[in-house]
Every structure is written in C-alpha cells, then in structure tokens.
PDB file of N, CA and C in Angstrom:
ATOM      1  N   UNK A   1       0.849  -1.166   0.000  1.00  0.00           N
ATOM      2  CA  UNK A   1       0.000   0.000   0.000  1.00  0.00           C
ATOM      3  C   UNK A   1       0.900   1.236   0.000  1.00  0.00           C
ATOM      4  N   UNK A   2       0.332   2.012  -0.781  1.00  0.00           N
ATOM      5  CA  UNK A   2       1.316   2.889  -1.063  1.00  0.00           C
ATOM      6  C   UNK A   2       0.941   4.394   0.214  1.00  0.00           C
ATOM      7  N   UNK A   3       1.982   5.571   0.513  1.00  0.00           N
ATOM      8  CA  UNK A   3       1.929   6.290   1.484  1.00  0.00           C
ATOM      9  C   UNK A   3       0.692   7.396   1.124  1.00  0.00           C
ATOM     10  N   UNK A   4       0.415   7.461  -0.392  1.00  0.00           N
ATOM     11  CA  UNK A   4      -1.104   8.304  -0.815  1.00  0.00           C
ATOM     12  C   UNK A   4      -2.102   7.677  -0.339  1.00  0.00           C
ATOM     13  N   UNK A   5      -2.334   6.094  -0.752  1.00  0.00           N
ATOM     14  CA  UNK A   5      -3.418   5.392  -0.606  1.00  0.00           C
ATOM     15  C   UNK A   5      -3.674   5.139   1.293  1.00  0.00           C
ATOM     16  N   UNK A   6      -2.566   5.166   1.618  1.00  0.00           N
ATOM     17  CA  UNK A   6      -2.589   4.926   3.427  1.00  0.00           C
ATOM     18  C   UNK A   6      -3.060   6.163   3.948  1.00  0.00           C
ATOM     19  N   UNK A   7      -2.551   7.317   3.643  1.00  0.00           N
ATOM     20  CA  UNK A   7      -3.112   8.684   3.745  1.00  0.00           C
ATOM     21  C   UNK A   7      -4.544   8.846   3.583  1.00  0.00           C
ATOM     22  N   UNK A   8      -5.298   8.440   2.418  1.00  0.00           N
ATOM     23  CA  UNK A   8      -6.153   8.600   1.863  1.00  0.00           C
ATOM     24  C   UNK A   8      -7.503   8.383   2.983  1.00  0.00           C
ATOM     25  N   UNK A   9      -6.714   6.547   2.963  1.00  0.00           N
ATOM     26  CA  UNK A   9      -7.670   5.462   3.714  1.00  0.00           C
ATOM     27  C   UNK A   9      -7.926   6.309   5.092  1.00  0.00           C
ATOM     28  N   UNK A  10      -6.701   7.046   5.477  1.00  0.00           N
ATOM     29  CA  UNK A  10      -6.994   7.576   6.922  1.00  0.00           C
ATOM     30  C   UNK A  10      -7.672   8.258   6.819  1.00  0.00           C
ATOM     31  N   UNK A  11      -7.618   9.697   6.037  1.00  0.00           N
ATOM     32  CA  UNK A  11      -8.805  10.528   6.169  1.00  0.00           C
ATOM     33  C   UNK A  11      -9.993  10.369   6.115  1.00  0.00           C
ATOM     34  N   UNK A  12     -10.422   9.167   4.990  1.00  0.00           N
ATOM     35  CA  UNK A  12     -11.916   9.207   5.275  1.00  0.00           C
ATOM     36  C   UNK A  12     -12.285   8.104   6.471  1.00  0.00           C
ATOM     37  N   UNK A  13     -11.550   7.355   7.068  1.00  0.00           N
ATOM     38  CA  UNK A  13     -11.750   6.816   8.285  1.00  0.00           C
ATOM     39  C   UNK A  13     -12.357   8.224   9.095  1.00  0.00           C
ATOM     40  N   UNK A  14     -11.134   9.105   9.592  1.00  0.00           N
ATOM     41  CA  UNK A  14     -11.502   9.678  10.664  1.00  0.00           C
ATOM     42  C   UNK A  14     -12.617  10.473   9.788  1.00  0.00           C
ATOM     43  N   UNK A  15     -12.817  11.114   9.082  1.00  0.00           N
ATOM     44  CA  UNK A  15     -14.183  11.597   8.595  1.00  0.00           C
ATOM     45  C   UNK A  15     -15.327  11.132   8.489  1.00  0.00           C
ATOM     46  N   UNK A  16     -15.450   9.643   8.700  1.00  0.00           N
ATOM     47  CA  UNK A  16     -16.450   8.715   8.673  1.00  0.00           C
ATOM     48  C   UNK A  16     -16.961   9.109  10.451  1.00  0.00           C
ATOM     49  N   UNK A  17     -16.015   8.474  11.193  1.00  0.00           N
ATOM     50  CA  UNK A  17     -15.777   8.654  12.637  1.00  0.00           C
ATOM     51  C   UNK A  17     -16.431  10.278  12.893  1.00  0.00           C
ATOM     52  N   UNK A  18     -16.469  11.071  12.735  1.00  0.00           N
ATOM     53  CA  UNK A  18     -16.582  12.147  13.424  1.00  0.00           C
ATOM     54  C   UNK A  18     -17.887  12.717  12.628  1.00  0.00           C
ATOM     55  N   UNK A  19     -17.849  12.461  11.040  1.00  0.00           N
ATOM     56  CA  UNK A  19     -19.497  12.692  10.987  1.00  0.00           C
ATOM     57  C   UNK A  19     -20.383  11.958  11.658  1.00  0.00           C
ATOM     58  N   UNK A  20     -20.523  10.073  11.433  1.00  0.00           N
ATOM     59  CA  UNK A  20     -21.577   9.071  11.699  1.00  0.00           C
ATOM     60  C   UNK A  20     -22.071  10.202  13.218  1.00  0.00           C
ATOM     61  N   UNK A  21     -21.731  10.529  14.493  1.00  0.00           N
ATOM     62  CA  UNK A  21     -22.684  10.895  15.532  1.00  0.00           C
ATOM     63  C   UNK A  21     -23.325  11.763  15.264  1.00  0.00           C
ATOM     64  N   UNK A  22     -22.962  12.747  14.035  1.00  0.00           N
ATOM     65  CA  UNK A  22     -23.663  14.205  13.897  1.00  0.00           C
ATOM     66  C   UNK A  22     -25.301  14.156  13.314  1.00  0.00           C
ATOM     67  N   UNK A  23     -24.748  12.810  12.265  1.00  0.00           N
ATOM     68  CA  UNK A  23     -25.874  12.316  11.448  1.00  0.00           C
ATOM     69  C   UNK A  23     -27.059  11.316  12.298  1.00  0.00           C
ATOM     70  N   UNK A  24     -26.178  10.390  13.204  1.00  0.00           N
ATOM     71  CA  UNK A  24     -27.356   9.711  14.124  1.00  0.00           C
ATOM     72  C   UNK A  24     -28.089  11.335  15.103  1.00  0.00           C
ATOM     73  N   UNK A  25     -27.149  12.043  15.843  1.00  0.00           N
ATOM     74  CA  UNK A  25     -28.076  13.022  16.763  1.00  0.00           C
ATOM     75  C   UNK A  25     -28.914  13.686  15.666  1.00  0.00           C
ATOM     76  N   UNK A  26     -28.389  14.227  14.489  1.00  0.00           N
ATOM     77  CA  UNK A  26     -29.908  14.818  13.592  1.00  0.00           C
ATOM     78  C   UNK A  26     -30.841  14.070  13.184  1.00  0.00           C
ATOM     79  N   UNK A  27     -30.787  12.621  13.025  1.00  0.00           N
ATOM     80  CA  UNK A  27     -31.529  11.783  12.943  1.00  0.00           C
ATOM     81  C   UNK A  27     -32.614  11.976  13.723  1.00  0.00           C
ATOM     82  N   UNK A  28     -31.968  11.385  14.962  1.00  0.00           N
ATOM     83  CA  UNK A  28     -32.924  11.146  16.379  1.00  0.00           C
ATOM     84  C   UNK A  28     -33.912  12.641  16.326  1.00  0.00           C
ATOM     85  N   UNK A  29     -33.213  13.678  16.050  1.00  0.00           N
ATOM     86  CA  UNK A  29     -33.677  14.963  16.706  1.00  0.00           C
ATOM     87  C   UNK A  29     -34.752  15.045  15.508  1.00  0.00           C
ATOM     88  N   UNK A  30     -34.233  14.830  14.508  1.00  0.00           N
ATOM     89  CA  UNK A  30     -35.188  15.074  13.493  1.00  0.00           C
ATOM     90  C   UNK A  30     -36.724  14.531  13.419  1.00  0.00           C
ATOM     91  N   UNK A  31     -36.202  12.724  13.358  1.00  0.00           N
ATOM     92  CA  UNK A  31     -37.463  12.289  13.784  1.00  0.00           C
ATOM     93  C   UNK A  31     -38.585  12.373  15.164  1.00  0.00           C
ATOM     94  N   UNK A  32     -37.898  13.115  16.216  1.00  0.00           N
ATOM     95  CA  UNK A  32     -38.454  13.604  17.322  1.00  0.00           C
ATOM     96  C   UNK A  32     -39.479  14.788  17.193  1.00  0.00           C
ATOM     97  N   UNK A  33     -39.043  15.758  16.169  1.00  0.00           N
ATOM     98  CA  UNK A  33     -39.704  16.276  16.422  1.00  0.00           C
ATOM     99  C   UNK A  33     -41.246  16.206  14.505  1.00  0.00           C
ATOM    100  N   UNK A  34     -40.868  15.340  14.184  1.00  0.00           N
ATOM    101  CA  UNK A  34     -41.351  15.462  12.731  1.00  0.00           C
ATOM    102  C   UNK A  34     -42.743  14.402  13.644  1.00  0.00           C
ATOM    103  N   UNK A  35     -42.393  13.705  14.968  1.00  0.00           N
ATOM    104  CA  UNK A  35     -43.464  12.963  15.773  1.00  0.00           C
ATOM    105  C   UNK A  35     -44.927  13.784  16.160  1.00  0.00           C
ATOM    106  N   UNK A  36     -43.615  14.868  17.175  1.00  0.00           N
ATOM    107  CA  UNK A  36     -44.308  16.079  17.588  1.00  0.00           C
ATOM    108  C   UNK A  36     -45.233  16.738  16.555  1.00  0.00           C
ATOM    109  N   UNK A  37     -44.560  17.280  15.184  1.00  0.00           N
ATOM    110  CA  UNK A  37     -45.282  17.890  14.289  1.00  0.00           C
ATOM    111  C   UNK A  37     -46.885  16.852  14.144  1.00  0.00           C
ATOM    112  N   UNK A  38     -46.835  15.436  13.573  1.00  0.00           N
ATOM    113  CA  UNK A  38     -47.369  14.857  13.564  1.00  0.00           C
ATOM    114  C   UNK A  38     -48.884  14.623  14.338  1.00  0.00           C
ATOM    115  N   UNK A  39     -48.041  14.176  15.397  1.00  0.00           N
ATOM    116  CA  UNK A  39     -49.248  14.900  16.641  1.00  0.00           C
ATOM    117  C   UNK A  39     -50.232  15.392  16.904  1.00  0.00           C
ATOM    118  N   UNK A  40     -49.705  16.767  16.782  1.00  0.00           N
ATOM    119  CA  UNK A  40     -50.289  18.173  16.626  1.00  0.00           C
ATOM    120  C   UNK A  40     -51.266  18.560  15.377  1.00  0.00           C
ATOM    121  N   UNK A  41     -50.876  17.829  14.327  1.00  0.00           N
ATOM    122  CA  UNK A  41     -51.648  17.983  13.468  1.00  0.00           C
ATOM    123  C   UNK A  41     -52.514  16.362  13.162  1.00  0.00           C
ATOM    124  N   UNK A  42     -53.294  15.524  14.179  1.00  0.00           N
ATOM    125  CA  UNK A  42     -53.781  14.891  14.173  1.00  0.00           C
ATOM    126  C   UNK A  42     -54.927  15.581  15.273  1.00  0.00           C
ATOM    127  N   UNK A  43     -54.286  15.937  16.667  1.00  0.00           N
ATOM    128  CA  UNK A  43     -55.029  16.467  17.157  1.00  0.00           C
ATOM    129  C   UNK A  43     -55.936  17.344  16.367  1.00  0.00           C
ATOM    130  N   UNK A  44     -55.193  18.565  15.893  1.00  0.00           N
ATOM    131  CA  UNK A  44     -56.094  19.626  15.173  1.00  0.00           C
ATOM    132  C   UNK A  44     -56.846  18.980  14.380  1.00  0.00           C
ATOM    133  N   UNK A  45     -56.616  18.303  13.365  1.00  0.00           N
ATOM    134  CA  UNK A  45     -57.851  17.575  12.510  1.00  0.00           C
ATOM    135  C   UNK A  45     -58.873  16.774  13.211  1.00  0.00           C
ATOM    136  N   UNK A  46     -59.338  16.885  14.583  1.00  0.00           N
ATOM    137  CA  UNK A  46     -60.405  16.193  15.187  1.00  0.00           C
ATOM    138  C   UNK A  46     -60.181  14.787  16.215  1.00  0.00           C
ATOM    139  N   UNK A  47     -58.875  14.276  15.939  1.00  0.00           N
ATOM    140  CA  UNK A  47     -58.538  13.083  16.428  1.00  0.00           C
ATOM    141  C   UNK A  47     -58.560  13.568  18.310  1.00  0.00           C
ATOM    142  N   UNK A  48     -59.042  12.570  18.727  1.00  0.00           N
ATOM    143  CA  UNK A  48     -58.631  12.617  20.386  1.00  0.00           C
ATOM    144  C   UNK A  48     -57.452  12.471  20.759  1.00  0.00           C
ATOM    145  N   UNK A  49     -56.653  13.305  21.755  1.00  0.00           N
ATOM    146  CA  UNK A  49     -55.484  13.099  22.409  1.00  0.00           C
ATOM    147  C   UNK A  49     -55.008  11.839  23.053  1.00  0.00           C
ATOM    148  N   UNK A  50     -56.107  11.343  23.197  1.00  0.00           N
ATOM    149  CA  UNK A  50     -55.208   9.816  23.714  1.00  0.00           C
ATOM    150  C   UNK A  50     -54.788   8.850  22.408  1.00  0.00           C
ATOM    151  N   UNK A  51     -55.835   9.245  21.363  1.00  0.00           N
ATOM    152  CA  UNK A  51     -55.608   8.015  19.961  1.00  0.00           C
ATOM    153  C   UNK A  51     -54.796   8.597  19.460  1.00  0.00           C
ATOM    154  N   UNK A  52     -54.100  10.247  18.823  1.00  0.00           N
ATOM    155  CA  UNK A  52     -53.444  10.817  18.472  1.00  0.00           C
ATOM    156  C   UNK A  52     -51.779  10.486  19.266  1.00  0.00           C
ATOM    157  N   UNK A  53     -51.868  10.083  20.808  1.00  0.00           N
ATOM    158  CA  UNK A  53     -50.460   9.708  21.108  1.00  0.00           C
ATOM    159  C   UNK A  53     -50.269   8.186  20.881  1.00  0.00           C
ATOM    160  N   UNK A  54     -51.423   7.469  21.088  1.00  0.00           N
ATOM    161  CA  UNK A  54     -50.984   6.106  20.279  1.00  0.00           C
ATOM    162  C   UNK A  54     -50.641   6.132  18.851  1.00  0.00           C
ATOM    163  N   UNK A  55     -51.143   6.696  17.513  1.00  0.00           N
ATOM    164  CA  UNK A  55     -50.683   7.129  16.922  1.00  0.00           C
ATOM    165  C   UNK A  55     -49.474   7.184  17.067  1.00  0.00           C
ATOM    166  N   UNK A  56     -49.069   8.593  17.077  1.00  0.00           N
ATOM    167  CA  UNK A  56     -47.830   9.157  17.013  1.00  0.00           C
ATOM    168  C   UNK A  56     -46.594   7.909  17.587  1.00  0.00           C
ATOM    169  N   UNK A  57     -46.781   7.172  18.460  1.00  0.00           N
ATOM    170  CA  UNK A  57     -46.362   6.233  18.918  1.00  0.00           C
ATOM    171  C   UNK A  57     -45.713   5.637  17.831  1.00  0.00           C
ATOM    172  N   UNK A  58     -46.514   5.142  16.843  1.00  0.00           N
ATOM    173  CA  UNK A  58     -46.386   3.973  15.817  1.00  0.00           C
ATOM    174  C   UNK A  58     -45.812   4.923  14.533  1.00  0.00           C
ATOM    175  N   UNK A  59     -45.401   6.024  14.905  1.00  0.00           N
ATOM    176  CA  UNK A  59     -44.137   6.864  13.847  1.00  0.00           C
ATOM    177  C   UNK A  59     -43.420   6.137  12.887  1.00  0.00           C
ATOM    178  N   UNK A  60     -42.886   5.634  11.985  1.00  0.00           N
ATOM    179  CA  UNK A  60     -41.777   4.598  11.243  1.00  0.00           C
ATOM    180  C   UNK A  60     -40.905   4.946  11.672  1.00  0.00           C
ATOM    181  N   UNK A  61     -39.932   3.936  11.993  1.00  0.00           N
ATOM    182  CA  UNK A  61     -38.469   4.495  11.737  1.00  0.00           C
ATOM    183  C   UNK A  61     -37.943   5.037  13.168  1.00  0.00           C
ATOM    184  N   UNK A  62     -38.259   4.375  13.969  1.00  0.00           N
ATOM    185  CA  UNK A  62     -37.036   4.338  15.215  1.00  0.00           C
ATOM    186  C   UNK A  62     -35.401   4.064  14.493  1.00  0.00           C
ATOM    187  N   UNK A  63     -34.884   4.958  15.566  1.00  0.00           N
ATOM    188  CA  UNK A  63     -33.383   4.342  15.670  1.00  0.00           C
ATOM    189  C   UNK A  63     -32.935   3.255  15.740  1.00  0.00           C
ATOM    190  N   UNK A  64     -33.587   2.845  16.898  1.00  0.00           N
ATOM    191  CA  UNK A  64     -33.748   1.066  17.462  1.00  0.00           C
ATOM    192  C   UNK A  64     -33.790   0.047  15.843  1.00  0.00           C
ATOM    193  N   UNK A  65     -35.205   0.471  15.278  1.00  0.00           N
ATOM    194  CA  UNK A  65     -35.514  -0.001  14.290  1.00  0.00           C
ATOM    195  C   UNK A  65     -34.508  -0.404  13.107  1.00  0.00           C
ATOM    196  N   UNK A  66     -34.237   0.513  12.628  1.00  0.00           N
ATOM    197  CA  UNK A  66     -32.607   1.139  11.857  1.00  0.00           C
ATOM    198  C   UNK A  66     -31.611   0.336  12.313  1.00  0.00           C
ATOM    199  N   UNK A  67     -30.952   0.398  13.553  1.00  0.00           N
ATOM    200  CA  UNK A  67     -29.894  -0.728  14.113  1.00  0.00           C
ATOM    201  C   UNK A  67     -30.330  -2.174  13.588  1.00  0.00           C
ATOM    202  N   UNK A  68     -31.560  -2.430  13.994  1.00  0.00           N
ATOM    203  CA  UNK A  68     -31.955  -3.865  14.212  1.00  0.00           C
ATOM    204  C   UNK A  68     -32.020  -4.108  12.520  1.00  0.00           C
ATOM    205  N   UNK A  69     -32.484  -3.345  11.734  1.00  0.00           N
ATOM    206  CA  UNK A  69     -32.244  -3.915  10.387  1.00  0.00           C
ATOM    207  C   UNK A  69     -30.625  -3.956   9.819  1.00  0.00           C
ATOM    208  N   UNK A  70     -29.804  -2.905  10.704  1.00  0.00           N
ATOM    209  CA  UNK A  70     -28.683  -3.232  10.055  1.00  0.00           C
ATOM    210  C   UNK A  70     -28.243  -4.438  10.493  1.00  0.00           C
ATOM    211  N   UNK A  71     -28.017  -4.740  11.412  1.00  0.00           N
ATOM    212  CA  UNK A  71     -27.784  -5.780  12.337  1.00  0.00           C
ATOM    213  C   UNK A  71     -28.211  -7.062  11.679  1.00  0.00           C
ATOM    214  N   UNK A  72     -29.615  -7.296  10.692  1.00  0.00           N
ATOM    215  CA  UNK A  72     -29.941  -8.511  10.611  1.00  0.00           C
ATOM    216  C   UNK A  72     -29.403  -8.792   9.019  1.00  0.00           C
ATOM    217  N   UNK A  73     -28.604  -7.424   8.417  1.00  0.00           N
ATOM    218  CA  UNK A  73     -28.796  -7.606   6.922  1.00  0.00           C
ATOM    219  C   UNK A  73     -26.835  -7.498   6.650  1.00  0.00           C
ATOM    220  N   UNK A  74     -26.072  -7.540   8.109  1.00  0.00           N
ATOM    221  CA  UNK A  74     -25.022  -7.380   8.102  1.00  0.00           C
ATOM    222  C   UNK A  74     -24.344  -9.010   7.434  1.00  0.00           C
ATOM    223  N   UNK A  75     -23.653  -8.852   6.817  1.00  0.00           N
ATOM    224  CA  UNK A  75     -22.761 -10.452   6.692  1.00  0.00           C
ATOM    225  C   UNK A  75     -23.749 -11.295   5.274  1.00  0.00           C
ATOM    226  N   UNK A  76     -25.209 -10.596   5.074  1.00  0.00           N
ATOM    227  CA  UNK A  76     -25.992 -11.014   4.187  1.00  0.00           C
ATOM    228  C   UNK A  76     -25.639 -10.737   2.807  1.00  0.00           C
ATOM    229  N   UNK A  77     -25.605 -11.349   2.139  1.00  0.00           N
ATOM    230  CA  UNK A  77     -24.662 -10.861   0.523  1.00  0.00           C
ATOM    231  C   UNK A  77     -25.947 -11.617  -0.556  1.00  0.00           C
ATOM    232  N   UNK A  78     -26.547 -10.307  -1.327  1.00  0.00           N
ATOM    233  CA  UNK A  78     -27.439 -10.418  -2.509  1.00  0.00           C
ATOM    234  C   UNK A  78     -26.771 -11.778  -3.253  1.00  0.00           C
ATOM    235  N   UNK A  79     -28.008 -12.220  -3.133  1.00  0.00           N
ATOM    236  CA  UNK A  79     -27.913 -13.906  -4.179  1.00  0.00           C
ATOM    237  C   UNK A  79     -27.728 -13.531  -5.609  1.00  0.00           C
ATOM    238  N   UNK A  80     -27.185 -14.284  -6.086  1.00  0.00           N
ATOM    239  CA  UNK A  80     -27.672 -14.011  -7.436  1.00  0.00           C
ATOM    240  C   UNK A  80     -28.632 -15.346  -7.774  1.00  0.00           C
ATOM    241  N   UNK A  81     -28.715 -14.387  -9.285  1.00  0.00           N
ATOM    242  CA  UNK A  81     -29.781 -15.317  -9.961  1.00  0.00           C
ATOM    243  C   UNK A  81     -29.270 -17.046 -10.767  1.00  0.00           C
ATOM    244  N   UNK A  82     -30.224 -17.557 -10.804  1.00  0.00           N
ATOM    245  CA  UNK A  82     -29.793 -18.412 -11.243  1.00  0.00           C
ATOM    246  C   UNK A  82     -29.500 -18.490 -13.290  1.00  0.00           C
ATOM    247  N   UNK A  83     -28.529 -18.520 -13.383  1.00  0.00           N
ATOM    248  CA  UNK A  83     -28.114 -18.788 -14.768  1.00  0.00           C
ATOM    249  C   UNK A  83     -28.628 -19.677 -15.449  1.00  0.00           C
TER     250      UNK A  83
END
C-alpha cells in the first residue's frame, strides 16, 4: 500500500468517525420532532389526544428499528440469480 493510498484510507476513516454521531443526533432529533409535528396535526384535525399519542407512537423508523435492520442484513450478501 502505497503512502497516498494509506493517507487517503486515513482521512476518510476519521471523517467517517466524526461525521456518523452528527448524522445519528440529527436523525434522532429530526425524527423527534417530525413525531411532535405529527401529533399536533392529528389532534387539530379532530382526532382525540389519547388516539393521536398512540398514533404518534407507531411513527416509522425508530433508531432502534434502523440498528436492528442493520444488524440482521449485516454479513448477508445479494444472491444471485440463477443462470
């Protein structure tokens, strides 16, 4: 490996490293409050506050969620077709 390509490899390591938390906390924050928005505009359209937080509850797309699919699709390698 040459001293460009070792260079290289490093930078986007540590650039990987120091974005991935920025992107999970805007994540989280994002979908937190896109819940909230949600909500609020279930309430206003007539829905009751207790069915509107069950609702909101069932949001897509937890974090949790996200992990657990990476987690199950890690080491998994697209089949191919049969010839």
């Amino acid at each position: 490996m040459s001293i460009g390509s070792l260079l290289t490899t490093v930078f986007y390591f540590f650039k990987m490293f120091f974005t991935f938390p920025r992107v999970l906390w805007s994540y989280y924050f994002g979908r937190k409050s896109a819940v909230r928005r949600f909500r609020k505009e279930l309430i206003s359209s007539g829905v009751p506050r207790k069915e509107a937080n069950e609702l909101a509850q069932l949001y897509p797309f937890k974090l949790s969620e996200v992990w657990e699919l990476a987690r199950k699709t890690r080491g998994v390698r697209a089949s191919r077709r049969p010839a």
